[in-house]
PDB file of N, CA and C in Angstrom:
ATOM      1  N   UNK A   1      19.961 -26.714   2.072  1.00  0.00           N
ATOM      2  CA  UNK A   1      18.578 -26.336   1.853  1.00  0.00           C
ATOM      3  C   UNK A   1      18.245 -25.083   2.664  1.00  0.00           C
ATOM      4  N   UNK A   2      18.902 -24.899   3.877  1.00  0.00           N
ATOM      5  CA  UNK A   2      18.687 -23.937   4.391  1.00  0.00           C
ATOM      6  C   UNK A   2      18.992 -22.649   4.196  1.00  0.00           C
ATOM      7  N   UNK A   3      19.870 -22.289   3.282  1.00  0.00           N
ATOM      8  CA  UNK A   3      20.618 -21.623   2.997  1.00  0.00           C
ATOM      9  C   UNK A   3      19.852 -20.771   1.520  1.00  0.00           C
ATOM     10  N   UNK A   4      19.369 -22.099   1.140  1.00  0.00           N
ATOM     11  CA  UNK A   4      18.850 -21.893  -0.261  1.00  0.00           C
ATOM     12  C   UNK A   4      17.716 -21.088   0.251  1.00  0.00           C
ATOM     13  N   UNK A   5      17.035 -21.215   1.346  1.00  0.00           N
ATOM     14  CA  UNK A   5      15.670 -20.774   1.293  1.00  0.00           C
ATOM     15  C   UNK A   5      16.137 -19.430   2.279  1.00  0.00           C
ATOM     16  N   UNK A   6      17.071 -19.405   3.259  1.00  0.00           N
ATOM     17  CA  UNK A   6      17.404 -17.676   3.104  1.00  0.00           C
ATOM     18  C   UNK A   6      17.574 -16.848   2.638  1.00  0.00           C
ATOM     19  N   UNK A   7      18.153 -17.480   1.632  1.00  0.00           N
ATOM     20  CA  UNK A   7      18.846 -16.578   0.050  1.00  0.00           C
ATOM     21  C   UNK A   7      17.497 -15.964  -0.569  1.00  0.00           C
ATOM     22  N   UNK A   8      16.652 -16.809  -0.628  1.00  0.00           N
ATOM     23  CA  UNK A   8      15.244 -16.951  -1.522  1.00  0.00           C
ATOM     24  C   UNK A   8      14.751 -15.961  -1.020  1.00  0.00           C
ATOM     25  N   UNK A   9      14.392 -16.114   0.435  1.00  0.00           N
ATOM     26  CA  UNK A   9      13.539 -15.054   1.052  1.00  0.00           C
ATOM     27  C   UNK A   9      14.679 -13.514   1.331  1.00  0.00           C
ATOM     28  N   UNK A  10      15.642 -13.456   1.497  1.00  0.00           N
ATOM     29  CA  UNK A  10      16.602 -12.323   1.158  1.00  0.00           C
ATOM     30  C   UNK A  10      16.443 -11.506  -0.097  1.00  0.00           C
ATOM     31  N   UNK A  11      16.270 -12.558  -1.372  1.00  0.00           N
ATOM     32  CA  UNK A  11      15.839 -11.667  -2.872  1.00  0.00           C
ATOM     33  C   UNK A  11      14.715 -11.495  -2.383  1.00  0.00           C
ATOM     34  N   UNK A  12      13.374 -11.909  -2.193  1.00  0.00           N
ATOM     35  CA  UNK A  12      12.320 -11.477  -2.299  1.00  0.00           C
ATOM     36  C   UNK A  12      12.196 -10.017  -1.409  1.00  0.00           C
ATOM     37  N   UNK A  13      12.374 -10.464  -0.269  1.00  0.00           N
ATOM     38  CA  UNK A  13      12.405  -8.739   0.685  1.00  0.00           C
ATOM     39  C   UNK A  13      13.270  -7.921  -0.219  1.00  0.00           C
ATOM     40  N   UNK A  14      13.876  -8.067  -1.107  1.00  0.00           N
ATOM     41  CA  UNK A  14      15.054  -7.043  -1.931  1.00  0.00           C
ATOM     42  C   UNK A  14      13.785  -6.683  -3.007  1.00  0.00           C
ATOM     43  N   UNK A  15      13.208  -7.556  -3.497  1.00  0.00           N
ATOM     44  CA  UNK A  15      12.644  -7.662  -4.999  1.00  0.00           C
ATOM     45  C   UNK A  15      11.309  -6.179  -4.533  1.00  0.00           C
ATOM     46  N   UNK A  16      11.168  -6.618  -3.241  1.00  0.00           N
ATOM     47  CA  UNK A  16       9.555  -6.285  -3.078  1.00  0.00           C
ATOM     48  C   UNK A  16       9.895  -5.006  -2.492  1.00  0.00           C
ATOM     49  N   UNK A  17      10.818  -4.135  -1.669  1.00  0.00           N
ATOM     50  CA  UNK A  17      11.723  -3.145  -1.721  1.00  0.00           C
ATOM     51  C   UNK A  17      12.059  -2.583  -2.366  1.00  0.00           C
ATOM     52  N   UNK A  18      12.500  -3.147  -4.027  1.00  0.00           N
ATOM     53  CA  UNK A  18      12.715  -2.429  -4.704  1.00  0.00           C
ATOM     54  C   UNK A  18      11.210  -1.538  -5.827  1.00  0.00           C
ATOM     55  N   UNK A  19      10.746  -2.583  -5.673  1.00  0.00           N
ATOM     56  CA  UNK A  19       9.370  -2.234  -5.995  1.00  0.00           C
ATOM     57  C   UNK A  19       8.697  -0.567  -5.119  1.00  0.00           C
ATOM     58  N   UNK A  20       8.629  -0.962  -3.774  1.00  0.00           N
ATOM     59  CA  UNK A  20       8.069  -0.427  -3.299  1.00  0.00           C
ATOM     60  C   UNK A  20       8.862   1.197  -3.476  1.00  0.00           C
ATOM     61  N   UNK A  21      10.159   1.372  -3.879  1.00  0.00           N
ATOM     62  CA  UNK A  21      10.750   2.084  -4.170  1.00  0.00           C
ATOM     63  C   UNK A  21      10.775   2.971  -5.294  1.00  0.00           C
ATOM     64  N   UNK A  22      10.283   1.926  -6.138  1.00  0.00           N
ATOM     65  CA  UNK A  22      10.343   2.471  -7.731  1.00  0.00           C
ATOM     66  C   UNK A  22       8.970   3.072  -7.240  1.00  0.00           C
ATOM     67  N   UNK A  23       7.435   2.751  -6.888  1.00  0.00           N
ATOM     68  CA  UNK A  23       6.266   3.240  -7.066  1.00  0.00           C
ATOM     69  C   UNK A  23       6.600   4.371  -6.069  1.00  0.00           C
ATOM     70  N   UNK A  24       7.334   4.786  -4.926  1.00  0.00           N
ATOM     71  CA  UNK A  24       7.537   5.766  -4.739  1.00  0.00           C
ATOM     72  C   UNK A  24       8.184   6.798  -5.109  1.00  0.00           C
ATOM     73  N   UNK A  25       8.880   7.153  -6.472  1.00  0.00           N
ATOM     74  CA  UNK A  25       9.330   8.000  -7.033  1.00  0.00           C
ATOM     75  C   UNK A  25       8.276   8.162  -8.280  1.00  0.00           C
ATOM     76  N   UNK A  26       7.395   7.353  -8.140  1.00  0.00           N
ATOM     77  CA  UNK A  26       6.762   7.737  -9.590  1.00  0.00           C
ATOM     78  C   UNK A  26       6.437   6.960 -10.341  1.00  0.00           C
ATOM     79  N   UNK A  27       7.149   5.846 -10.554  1.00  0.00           N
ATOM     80  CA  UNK A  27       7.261   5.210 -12.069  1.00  0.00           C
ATOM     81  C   UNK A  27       6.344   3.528 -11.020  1.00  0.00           C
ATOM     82  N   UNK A  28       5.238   3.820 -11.060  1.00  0.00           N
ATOM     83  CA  UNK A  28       4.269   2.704 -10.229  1.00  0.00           C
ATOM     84  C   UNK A  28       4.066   1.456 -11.514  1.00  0.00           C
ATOM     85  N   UNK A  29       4.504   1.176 -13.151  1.00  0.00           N
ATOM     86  CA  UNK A  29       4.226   0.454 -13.588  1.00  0.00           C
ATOM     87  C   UNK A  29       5.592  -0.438 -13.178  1.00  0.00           C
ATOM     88  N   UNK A  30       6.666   0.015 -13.406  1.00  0.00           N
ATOM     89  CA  UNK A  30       7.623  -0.709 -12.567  1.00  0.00           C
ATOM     90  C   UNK A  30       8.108  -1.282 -11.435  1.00  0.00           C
ATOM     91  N   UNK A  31       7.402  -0.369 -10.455  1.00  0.00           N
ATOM     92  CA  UNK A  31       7.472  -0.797  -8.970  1.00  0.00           C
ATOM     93  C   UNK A  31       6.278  -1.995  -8.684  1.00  0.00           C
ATOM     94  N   UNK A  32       5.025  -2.006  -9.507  1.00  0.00           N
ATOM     95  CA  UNK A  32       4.019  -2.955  -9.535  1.00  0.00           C
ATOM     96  C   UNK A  32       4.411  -4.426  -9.763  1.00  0.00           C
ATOM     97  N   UNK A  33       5.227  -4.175 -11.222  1.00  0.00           N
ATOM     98  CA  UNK A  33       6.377  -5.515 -11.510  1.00  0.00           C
ATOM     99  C   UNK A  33       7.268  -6.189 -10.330  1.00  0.00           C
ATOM    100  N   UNK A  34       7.720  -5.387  -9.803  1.00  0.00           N
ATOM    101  CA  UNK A  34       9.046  -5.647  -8.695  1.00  0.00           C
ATOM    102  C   UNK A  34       7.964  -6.768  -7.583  1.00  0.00           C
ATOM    103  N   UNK A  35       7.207  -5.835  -7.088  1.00  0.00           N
ATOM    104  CA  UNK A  35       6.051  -6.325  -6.199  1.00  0.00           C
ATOM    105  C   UNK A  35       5.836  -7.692  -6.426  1.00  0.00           C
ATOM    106  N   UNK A  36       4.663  -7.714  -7.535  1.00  0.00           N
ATOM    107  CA  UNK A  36       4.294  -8.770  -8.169  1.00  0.00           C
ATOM    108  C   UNK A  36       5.630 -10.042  -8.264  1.00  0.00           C
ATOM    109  N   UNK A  37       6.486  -9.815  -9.051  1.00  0.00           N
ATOM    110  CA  UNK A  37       7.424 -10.961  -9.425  1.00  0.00           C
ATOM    111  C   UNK A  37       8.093 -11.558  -7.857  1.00  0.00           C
ATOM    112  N   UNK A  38       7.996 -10.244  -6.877  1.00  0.00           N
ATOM    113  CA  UNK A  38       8.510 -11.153  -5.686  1.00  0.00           C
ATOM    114  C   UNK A  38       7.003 -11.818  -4.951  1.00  0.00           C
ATOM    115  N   UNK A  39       6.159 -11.701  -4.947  1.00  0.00           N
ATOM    116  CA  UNK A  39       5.050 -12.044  -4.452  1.00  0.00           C
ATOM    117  C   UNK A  39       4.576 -13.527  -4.900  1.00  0.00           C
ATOM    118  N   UNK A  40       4.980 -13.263  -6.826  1.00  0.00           N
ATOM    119  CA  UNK A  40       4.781 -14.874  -6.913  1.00  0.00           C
ATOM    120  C   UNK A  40       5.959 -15.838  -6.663  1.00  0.00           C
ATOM    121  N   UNK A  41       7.249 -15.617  -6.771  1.00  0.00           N
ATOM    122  CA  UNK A  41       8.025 -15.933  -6.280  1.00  0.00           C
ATOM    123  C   UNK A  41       8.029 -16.746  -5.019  1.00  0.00           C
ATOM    124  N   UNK A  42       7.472 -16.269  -3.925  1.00  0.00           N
ATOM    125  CA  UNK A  42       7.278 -16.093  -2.560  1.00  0.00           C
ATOM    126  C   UNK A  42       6.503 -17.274  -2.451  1.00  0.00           C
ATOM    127  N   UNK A  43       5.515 -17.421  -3.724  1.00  0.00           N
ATOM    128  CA  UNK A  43       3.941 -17.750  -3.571  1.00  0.00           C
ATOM    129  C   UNK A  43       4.627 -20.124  -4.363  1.00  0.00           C
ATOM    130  N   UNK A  44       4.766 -19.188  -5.226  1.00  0.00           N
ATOM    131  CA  UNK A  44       5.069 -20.521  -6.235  1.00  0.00           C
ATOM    132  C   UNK A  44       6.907 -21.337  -5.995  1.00  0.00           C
ATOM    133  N   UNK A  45       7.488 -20.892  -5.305  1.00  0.00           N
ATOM    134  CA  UNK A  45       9.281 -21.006  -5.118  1.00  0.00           C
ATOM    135  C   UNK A  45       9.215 -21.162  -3.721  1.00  0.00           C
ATOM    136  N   UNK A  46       9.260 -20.189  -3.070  1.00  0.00           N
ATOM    137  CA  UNK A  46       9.516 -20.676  -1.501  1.00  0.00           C
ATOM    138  C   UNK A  46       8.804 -21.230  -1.091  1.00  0.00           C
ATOM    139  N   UNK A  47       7.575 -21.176  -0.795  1.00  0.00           N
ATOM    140  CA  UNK A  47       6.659 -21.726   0.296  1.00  0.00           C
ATOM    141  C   UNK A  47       6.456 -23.329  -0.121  1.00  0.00           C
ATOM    142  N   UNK A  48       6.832 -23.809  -1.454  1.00  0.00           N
ATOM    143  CA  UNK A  48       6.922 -25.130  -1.539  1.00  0.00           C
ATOM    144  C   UNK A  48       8.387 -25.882  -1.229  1.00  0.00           C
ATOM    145  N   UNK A  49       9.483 -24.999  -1.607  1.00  0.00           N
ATOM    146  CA  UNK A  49      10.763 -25.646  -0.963  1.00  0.00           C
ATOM    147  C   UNK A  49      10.277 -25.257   0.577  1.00  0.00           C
ATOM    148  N   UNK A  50       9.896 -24.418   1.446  1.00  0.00           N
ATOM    149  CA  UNK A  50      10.289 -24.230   2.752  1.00  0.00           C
ATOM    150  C   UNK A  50       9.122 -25.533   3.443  1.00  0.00           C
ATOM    151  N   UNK A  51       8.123 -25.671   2.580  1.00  0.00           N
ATOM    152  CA  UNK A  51       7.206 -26.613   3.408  1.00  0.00           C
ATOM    153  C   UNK A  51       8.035 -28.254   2.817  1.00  0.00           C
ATOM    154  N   UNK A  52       8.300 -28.413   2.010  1.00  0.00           N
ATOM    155  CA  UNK A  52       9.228 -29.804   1.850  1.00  0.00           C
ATOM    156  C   UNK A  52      10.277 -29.841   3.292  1.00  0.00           C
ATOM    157  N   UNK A  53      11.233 -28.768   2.885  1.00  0.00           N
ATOM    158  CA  UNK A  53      12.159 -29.184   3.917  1.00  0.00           C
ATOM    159  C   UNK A  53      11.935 -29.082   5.530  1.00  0.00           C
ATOM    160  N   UNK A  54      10.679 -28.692   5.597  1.00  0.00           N
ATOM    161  CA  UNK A  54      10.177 -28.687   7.314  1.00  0.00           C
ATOM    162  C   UNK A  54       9.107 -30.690   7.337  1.00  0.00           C
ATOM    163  N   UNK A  55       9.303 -30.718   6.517  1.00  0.00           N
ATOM    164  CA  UNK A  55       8.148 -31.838   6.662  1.00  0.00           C
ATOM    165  C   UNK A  55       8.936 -33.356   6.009  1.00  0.00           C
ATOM    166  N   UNK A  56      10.608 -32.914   5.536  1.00  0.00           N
ATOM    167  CA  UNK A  56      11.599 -33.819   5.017  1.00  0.00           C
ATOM    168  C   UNK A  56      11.552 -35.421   5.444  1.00  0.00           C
ATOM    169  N   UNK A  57      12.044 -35.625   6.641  1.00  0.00           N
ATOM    170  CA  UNK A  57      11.665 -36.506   7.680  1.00  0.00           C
ATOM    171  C   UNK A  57      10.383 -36.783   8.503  1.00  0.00           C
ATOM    172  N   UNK A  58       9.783 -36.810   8.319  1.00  0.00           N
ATOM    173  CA  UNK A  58       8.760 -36.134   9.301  1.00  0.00           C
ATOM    174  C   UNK A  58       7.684 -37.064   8.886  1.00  0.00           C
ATOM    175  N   UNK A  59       6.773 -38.443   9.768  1.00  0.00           N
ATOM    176  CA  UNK A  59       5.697 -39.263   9.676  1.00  0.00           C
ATOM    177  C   UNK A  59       4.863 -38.553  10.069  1.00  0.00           C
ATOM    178  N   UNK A  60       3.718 -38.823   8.720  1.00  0.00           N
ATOM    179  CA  UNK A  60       2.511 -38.331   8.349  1.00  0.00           C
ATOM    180  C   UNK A  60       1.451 -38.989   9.647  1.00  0.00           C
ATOM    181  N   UNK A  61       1.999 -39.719   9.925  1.00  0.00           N
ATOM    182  CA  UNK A  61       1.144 -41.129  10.683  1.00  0.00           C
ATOM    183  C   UNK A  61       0.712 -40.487  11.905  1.00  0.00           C
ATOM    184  N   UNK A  62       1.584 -39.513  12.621  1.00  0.00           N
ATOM    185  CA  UNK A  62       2.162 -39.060  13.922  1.00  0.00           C
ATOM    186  C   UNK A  62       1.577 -37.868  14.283  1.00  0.00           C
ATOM    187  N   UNK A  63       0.841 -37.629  13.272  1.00  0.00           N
ATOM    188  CA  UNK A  63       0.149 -35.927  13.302  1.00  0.00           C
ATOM    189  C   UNK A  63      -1.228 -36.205  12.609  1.00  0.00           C
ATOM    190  N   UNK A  64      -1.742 -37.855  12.123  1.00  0.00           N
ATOM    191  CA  UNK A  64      -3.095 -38.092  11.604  1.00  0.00           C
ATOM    192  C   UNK A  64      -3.881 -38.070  13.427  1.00  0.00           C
ATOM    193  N   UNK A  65      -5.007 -38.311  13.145  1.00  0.00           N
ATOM    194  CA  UNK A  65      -6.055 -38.799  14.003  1.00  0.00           C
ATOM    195  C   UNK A  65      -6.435 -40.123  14.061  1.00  0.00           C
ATOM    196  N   UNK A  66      -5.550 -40.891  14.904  1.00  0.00           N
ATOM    197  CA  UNK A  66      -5.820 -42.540  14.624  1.00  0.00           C
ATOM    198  C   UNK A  66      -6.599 -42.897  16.072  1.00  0.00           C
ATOM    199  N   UNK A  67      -6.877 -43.880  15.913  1.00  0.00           N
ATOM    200  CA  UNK A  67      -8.077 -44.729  17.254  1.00  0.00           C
ATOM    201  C   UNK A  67      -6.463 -44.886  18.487  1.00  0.00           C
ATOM    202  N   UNK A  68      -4.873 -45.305  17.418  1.00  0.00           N
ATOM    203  CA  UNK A  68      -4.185 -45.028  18.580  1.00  0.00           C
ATOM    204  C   UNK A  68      -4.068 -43.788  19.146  1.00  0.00           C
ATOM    205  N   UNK A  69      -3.804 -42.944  18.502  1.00  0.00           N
ATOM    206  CA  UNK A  69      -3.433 -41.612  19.052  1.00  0.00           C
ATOM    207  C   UNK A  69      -4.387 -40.874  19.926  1.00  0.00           C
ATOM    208  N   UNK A  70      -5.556 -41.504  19.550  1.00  0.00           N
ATOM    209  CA  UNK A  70      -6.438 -40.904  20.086  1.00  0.00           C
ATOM    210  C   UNK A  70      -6.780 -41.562  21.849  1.00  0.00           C
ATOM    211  N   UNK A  71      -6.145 -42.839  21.842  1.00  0.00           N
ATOM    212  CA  UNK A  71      -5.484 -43.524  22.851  1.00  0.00           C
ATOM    213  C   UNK A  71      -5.157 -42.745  24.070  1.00  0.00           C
ATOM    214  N   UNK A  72      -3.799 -42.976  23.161  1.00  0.00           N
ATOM    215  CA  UNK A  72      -2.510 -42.104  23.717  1.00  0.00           C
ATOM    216  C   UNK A  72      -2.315 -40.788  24.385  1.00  0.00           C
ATOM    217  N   UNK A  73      -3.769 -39.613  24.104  1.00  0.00           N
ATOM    218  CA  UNK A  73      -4.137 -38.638  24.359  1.00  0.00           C
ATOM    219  C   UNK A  73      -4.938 -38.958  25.415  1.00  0.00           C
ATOM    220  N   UNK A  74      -6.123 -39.551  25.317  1.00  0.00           N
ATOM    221  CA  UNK A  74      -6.508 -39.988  26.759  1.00  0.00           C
ATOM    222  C   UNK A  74      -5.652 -40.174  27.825  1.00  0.00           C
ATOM    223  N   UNK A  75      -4.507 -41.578  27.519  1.00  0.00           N
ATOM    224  CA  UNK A  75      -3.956 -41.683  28.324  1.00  0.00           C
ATOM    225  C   UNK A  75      -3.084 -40.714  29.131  1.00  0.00           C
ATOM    226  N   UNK A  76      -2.826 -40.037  28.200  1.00  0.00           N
ATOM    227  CA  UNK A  76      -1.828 -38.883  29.183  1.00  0.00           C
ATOM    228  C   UNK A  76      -2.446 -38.012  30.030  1.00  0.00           C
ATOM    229  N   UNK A  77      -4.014 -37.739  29.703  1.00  0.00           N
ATOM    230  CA  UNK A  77      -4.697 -37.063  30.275  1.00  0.00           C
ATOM    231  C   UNK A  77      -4.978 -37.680  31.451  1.00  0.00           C
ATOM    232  N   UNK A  78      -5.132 -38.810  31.685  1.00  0.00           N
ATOM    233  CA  UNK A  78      -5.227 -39.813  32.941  1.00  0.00           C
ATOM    234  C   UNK A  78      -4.104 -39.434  33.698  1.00  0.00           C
ATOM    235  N   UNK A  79      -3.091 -39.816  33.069  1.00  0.00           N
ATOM    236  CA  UNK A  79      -1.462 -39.537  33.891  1.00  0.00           C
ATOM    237  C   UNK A  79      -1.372 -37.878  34.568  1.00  0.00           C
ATOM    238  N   UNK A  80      -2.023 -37.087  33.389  1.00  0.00           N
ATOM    239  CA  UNK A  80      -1.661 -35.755  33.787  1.00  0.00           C
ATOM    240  C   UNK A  80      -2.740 -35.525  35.005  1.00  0.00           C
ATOM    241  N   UNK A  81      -3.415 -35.710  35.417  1.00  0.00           N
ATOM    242  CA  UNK A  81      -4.725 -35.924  36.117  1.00  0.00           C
ATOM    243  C   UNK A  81      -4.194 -36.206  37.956  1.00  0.00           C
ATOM    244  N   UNK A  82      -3.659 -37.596  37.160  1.00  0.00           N
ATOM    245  CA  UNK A  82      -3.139 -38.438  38.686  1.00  0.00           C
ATOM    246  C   UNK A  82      -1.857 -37.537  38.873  1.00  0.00           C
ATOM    247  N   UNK A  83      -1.027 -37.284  38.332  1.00  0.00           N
ATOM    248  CA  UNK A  83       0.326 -36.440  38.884  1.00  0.00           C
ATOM    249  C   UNK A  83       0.148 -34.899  39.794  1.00  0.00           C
ATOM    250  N   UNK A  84      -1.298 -34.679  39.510  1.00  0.00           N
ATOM    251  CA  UNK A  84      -1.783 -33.395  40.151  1.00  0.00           C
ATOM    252  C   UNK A  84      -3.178 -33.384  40.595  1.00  0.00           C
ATOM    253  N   UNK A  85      -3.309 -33.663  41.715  1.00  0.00           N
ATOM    254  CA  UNK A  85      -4.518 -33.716  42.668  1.00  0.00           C
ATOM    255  C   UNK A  85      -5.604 -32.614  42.513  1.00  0.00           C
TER     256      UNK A  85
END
């Protein structure tokens, strides 16, 4: 997966480069294309594989706002408190 999504973002910096290339010689309806197709790319392809595989494993539970967690935050603040005068 990781690999996949370097690759991904490798074409796109290529795609959007080449773009930016073509509108600098002139021909801006082509370089607009280049742009665009890596932009949605970017938009609709990576950023949903790269946010899956960061969030793969990963409990939803552990990053909500629960009456425990909200606990648990106190408590450390107590601890962090008493460990330093």
């Amino acid at each position: 997966m990781k690999y996949i999504i370097k690759t991904l973002f490798a074409a796109i910096l290529f795609l959007i480069c080449i773009g930016y290339y073509y509108k600098n010689i002139g021909n801006h309806v082509t370089g607009d294309k280049f742009v665009g197709v890596g932009i949605l790319v970017s938009t609709f392809i990576l950023m949903p594989v790269f946010i899956y595989h960061r969030w793969k494993n990963k409990n939803v539970k552990d990053y909500m706002l629960t009456e425990e967690n909200i606990n648990k935050m106190k408590n450390y603040e107590k601890e962090k408190e008493s460990k330093n005068p």
